[in-house]
PDB file of N, CA and C in Angstrom:
ATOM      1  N   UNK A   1       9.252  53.588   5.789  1.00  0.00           N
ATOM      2  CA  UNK A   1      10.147  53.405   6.905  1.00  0.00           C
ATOM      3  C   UNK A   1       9.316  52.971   8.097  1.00  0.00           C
ATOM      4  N   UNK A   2       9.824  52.189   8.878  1.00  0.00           N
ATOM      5  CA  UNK A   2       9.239  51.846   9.823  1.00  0.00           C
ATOM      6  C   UNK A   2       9.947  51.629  11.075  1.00  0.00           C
ATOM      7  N   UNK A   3      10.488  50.609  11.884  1.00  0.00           N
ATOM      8  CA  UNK A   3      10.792  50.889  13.280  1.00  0.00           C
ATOM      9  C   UNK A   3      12.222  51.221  13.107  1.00  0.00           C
ATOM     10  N   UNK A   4      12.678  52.427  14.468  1.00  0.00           N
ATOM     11  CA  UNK A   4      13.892  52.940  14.410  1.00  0.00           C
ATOM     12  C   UNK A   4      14.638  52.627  15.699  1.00  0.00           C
ATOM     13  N   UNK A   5      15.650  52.517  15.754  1.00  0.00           N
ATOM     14  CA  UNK A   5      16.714  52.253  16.937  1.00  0.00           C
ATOM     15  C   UNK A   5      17.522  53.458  16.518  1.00  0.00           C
ATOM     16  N   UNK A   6      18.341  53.209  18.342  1.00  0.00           N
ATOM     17  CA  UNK A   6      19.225  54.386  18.285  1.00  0.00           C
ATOM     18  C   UNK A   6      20.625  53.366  19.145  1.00  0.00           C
ATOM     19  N   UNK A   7      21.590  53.465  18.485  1.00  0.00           N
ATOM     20  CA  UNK A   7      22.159  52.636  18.631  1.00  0.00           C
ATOM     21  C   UNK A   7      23.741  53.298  19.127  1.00  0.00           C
ATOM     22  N   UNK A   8      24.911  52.750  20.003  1.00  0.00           N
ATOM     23  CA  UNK A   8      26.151  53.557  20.209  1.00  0.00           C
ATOM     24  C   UNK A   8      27.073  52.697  20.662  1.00  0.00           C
ATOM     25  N   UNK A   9      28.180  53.139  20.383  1.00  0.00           N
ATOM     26  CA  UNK A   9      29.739  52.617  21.088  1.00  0.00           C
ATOM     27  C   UNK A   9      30.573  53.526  22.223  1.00  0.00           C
ATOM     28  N   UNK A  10      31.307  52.929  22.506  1.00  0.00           N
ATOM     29  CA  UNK A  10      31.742  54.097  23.762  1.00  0.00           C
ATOM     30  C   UNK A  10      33.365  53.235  23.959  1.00  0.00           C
ATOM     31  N   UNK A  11      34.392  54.484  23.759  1.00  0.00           N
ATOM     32  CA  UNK A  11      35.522  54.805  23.915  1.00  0.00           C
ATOM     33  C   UNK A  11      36.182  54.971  24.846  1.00  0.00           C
ATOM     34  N   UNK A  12      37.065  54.387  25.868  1.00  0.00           N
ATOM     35  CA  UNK A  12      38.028  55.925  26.832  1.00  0.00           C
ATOM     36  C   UNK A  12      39.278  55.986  26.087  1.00  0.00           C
ATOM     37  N   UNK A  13      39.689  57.237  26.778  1.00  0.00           N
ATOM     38  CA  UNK A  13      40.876  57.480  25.771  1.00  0.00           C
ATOM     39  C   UNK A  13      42.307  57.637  27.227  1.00  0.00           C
ATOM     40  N   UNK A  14      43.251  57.528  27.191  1.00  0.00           N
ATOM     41  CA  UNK A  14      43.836  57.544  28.149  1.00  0.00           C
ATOM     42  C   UNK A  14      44.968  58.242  27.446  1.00  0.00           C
ATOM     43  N   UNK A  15      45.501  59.113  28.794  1.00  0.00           N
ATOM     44  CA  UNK A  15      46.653  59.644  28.081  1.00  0.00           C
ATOM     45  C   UNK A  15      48.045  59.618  27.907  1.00  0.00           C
ATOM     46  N   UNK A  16      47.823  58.288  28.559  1.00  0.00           N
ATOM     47  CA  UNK A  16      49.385  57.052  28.221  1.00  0.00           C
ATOM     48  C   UNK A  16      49.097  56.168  26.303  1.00  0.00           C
ATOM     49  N   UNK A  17      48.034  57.060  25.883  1.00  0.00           N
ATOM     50  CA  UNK A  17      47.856  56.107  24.577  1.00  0.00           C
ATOM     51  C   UNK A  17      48.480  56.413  23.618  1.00  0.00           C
ATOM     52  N   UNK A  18      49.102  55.832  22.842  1.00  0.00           N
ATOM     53  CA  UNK A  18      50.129  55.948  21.396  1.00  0.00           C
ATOM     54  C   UNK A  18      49.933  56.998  20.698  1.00  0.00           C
ATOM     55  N   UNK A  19      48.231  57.146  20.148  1.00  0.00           N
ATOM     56  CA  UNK A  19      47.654  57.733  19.372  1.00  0.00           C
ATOM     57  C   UNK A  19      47.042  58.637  19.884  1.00  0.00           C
ATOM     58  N   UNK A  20      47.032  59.779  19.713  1.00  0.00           N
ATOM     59  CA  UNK A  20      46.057  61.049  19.790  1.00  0.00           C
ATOM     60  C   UNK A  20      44.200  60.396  19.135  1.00  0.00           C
ATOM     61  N   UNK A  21      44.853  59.958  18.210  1.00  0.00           N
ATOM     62  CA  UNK A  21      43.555  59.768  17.548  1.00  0.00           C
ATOM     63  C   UNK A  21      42.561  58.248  17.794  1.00  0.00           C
ATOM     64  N   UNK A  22      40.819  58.804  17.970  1.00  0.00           N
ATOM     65  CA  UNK A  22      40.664  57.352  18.151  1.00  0.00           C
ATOM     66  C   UNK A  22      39.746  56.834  17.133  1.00  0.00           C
ATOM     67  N   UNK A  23      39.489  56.034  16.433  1.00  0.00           N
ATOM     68  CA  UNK A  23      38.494  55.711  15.212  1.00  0.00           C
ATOM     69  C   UNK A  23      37.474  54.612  16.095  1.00  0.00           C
ATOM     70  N   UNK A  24      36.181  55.219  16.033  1.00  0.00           N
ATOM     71  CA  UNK A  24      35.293  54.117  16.441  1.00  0.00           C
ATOM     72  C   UNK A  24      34.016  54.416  15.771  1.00  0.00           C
ATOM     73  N   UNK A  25      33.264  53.473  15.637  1.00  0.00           N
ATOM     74  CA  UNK A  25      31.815  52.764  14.759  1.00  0.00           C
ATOM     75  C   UNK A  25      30.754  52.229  15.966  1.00  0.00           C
ATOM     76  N   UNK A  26      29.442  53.031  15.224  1.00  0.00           N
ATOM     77  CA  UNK A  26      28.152  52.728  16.116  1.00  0.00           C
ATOM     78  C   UNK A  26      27.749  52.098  14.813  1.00  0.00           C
ATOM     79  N   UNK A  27      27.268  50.387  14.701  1.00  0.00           N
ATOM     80  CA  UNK A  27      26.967  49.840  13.699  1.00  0.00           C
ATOM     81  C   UNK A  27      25.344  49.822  13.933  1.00  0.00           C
ATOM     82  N   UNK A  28      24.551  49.987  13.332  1.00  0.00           N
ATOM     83  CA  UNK A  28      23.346  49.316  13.398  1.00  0.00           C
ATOM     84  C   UNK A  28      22.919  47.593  13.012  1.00  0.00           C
ATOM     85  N   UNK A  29      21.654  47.698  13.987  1.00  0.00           N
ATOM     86  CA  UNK A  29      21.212  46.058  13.749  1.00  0.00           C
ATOM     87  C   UNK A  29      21.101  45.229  12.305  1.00  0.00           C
ATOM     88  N   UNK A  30      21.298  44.299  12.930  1.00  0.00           N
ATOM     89  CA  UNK A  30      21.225  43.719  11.181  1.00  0.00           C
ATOM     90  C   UNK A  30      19.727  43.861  10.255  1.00  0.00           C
ATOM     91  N   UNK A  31      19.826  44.006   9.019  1.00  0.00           N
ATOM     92  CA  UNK A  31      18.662  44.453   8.120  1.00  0.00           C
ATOM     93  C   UNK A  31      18.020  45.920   8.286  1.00  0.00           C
ATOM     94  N   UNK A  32      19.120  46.826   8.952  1.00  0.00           N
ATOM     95  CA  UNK A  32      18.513  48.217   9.207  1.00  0.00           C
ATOM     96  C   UNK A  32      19.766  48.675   8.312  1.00  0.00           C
ATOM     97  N   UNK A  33      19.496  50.224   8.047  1.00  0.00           N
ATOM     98  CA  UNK A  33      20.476  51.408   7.347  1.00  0.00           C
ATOM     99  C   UNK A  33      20.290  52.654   8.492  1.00  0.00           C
ATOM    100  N   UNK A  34      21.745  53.254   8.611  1.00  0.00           N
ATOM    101  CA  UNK A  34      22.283  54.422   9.274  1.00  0.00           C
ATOM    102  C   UNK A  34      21.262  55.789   8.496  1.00  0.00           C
ATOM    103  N   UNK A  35      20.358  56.420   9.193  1.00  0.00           N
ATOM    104  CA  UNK A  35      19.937  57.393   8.910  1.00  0.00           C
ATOM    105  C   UNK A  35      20.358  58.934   9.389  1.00  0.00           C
ATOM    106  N   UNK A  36      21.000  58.700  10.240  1.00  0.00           N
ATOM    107  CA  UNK A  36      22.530  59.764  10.568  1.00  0.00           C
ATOM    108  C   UNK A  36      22.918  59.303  11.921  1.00  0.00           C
ATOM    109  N   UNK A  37      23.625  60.303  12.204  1.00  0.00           N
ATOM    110  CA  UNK A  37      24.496  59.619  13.636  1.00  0.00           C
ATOM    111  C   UNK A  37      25.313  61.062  14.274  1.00  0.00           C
ATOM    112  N   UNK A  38      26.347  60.543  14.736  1.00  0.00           N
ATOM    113  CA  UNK A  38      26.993  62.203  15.747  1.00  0.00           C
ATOM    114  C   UNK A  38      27.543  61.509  16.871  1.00  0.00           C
ATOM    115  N   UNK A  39      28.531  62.301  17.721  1.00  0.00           N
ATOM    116  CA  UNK A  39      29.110  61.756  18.466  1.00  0.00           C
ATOM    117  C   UNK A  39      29.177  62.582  19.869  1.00  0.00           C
ATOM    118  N   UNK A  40      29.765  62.465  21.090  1.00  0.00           N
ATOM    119  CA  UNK A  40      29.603  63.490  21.793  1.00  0.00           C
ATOM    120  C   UNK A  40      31.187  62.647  22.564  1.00  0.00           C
ATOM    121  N   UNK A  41      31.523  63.876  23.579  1.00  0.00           N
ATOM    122  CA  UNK A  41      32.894  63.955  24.246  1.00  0.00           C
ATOM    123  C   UNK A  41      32.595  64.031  26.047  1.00  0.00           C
ATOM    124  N   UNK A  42      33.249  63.400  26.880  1.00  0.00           N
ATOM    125  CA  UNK A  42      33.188  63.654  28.439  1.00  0.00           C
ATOM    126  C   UNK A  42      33.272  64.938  28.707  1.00  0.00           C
ATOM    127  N   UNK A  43      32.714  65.678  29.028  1.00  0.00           N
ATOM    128  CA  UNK A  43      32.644  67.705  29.558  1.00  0.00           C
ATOM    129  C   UNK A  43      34.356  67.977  29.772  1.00  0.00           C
ATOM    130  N   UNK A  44      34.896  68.897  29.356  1.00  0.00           N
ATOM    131  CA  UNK A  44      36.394  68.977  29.217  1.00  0.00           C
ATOM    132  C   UNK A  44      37.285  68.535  28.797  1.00  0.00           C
ATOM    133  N   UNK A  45      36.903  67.571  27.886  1.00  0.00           N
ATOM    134  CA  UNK A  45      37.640  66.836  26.898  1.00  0.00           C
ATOM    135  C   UNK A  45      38.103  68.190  25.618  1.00  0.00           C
ATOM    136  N   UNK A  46      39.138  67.704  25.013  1.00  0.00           N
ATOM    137  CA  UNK A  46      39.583  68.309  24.627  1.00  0.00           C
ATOM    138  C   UNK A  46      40.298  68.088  22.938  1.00  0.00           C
ATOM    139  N   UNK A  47      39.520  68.193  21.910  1.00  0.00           N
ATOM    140  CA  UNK A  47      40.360  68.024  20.753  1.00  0.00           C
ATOM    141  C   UNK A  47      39.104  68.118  19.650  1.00  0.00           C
ATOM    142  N   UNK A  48      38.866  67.533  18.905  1.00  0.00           N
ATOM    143  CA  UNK A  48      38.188  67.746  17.771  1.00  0.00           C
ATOM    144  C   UNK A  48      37.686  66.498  16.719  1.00  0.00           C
ATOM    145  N   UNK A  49      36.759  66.355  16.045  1.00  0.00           N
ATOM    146  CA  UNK A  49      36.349  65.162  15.144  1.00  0.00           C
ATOM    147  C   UNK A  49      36.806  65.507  13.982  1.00  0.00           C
ATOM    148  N   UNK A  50      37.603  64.347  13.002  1.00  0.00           N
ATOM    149  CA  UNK A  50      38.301  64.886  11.953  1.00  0.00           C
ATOM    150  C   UNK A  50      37.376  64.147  10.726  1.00  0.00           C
ATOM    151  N   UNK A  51      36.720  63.266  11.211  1.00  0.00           N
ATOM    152  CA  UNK A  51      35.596  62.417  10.492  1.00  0.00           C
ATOM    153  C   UNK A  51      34.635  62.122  11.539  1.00  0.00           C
ATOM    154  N   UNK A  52      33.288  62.726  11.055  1.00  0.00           N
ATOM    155  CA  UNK A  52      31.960  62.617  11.658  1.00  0.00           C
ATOM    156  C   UNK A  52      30.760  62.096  10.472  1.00  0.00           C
ATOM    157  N   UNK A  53      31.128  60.796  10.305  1.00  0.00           N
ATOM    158  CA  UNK A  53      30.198  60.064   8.595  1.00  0.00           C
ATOM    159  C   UNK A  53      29.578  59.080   8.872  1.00  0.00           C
ATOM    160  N   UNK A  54      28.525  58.396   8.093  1.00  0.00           N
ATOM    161  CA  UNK A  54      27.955  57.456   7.987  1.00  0.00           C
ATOM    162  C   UNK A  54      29.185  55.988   7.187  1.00  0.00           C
ATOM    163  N   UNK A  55      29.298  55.322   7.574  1.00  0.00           N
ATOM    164  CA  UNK A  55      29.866  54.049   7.249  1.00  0.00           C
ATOM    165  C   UNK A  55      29.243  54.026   5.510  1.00  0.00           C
ATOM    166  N   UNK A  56      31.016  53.753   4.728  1.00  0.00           N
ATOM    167  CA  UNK A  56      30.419  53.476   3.481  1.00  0.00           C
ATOM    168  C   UNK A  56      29.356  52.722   3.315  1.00  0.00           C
ATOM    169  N   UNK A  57      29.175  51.569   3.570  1.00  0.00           N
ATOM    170  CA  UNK A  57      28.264  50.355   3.385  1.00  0.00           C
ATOM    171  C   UNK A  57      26.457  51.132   4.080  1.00  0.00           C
ATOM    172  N   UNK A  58      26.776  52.083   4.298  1.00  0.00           N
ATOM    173  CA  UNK A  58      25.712  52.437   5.200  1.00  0.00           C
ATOM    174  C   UNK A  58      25.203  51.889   6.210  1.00  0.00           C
ATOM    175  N   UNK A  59      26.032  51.140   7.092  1.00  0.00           N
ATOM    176  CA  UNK A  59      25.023  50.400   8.240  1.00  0.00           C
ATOM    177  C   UNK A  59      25.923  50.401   9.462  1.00  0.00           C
ATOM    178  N   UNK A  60      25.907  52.209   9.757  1.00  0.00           N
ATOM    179  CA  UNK A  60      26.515  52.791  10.864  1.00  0.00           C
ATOM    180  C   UNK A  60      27.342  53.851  10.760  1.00  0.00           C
ATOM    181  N   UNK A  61      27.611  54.458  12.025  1.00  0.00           N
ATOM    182  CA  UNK A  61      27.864  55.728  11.903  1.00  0.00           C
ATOM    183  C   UNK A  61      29.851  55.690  12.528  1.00  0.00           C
ATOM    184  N   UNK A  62      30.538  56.363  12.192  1.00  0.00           N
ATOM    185  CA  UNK A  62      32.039  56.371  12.065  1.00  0.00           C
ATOM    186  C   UNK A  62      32.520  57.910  12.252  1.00  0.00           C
ATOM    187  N   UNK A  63      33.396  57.577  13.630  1.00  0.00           N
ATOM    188  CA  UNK A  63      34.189  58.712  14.023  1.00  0.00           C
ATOM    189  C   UNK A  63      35.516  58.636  14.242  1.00  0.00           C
ATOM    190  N   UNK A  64      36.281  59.413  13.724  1.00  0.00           N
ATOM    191  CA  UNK A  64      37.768  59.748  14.047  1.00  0.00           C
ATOM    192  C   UNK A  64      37.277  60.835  14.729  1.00  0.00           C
ATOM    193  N   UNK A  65      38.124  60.721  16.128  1.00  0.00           N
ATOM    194  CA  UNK A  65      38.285  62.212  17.127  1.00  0.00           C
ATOM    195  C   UNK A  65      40.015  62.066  17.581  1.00  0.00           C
ATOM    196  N   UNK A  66      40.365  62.942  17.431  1.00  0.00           N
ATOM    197  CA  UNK A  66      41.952  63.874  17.648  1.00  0.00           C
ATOM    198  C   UNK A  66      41.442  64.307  18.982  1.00  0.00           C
ATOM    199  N   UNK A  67      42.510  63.758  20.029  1.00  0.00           N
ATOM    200  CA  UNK A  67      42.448  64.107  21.505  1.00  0.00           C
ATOM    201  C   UNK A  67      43.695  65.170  21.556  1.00  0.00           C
ATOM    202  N   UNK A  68      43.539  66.339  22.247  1.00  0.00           N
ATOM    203  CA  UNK A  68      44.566  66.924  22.642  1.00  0.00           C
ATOM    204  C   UNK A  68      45.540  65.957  23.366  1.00  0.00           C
ATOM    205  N   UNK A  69      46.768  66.549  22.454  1.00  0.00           N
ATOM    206  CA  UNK A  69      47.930  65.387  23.568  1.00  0.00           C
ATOM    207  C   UNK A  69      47.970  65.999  24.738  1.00  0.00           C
ATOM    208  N   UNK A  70      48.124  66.698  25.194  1.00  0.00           N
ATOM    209  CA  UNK A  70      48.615  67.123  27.109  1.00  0.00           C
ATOM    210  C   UNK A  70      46.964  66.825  27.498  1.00  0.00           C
ATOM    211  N   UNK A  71      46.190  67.217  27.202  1.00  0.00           N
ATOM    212  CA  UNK A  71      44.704  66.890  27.955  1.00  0.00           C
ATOM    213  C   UNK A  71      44.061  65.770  27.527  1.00  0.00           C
ATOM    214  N   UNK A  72      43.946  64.752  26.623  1.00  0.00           N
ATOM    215  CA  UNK A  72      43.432  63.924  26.266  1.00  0.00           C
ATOM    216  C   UNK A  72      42.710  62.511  27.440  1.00  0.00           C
ATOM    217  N   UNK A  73      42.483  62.662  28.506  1.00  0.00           N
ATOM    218  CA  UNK A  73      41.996  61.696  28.924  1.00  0.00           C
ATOM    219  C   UNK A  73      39.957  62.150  28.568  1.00  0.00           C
ATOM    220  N   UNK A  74      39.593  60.793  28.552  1.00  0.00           N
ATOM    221  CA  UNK A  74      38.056  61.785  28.237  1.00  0.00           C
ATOM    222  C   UNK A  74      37.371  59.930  27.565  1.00  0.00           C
ATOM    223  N   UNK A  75      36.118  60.517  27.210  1.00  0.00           N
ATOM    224  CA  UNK A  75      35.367  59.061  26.618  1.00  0.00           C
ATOM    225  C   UNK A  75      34.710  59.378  25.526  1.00  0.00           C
ATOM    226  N   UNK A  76      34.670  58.725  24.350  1.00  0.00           N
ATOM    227  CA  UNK A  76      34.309  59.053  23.044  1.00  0.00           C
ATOM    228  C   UNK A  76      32.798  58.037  22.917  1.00  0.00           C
ATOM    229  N   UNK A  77      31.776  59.054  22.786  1.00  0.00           N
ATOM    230  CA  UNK A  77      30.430  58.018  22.607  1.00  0.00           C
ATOM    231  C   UNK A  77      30.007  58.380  21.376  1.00  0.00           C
ATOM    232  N   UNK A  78      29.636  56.998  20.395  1.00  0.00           N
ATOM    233  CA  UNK A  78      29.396  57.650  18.896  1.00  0.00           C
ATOM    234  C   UNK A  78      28.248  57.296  18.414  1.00  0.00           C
ATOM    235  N   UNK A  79      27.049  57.902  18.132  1.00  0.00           N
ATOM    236  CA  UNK A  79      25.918  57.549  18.115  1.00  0.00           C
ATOM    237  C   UNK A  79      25.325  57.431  16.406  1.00  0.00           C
ATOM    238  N   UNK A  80      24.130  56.307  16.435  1.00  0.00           N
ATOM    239  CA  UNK A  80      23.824  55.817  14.858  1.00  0.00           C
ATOM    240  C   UNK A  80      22.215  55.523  14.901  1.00  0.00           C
ATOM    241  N   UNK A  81      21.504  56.777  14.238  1.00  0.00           N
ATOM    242  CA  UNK A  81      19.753  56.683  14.079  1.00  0.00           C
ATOM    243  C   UNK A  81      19.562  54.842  12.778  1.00  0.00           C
ATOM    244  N   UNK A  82      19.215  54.571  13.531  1.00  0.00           N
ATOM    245  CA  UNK A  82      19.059  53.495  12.704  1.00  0.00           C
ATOM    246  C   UNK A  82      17.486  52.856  11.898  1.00  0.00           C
ATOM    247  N   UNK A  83      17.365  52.479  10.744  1.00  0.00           N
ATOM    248  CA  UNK A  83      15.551  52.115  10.726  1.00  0.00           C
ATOM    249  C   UNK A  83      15.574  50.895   9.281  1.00  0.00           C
ATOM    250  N   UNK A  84      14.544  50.412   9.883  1.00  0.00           N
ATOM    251  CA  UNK A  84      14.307  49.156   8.730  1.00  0.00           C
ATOM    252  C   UNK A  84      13.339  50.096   7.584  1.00  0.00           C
ATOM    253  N   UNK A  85      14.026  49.727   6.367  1.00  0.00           N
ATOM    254  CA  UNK A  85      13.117  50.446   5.258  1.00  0.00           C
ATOM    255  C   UNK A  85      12.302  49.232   4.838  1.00  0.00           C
ATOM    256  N   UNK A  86      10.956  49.599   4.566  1.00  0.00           N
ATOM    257  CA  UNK A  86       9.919  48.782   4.481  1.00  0.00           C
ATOM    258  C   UNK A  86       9.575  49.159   2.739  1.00  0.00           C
ATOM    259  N   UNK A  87       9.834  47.496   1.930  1.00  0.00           N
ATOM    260  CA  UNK A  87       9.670  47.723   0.799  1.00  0.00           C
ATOM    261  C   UNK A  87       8.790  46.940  -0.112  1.00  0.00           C
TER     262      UNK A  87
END
């Protein structure tokens, strides 16, 4: 293994939105693989991750987060360790 990135996407969630739920992907660079990942929430946000996984294909990290409906305003950041395997 050799050089690693840390790579992310970023969400807001508003609470005029359809869905409670929001699905978003931290992909890594091209010719790298997802070596884990995790996500984090704005301080008082409110609800839960119902999927916290690595992307089938492996090349990035994938979150479903469930916003409380009455509290749901907040920002979803989803983070992906990324590294070129040297072969």
């Amino acid at each position: 293994m050799s050089k690693m990135s840390t790579v992310s996407a970023t969400a807001p969630v508003a609470a005029s939105a359809d869905s409670p739920v929001v699905y978003l992907t931290a992909k890594c660079p091209a010719g790298t693989q997802v070596l884990g990942g995790g996500h984090s929430v704005t301080p008082g946000t409110r609800g839960e991750a119902i999927l916290d996984q690595p992307t089938p294909d492996g090349t990035g990290w994938y979150v479903a987060y469930t916003f409380d409906r009455v509290a749901r305003n907040g920002v979803l950041t989803v983070y992906a360790r990324c590294a070129v395997f040297a072969g």
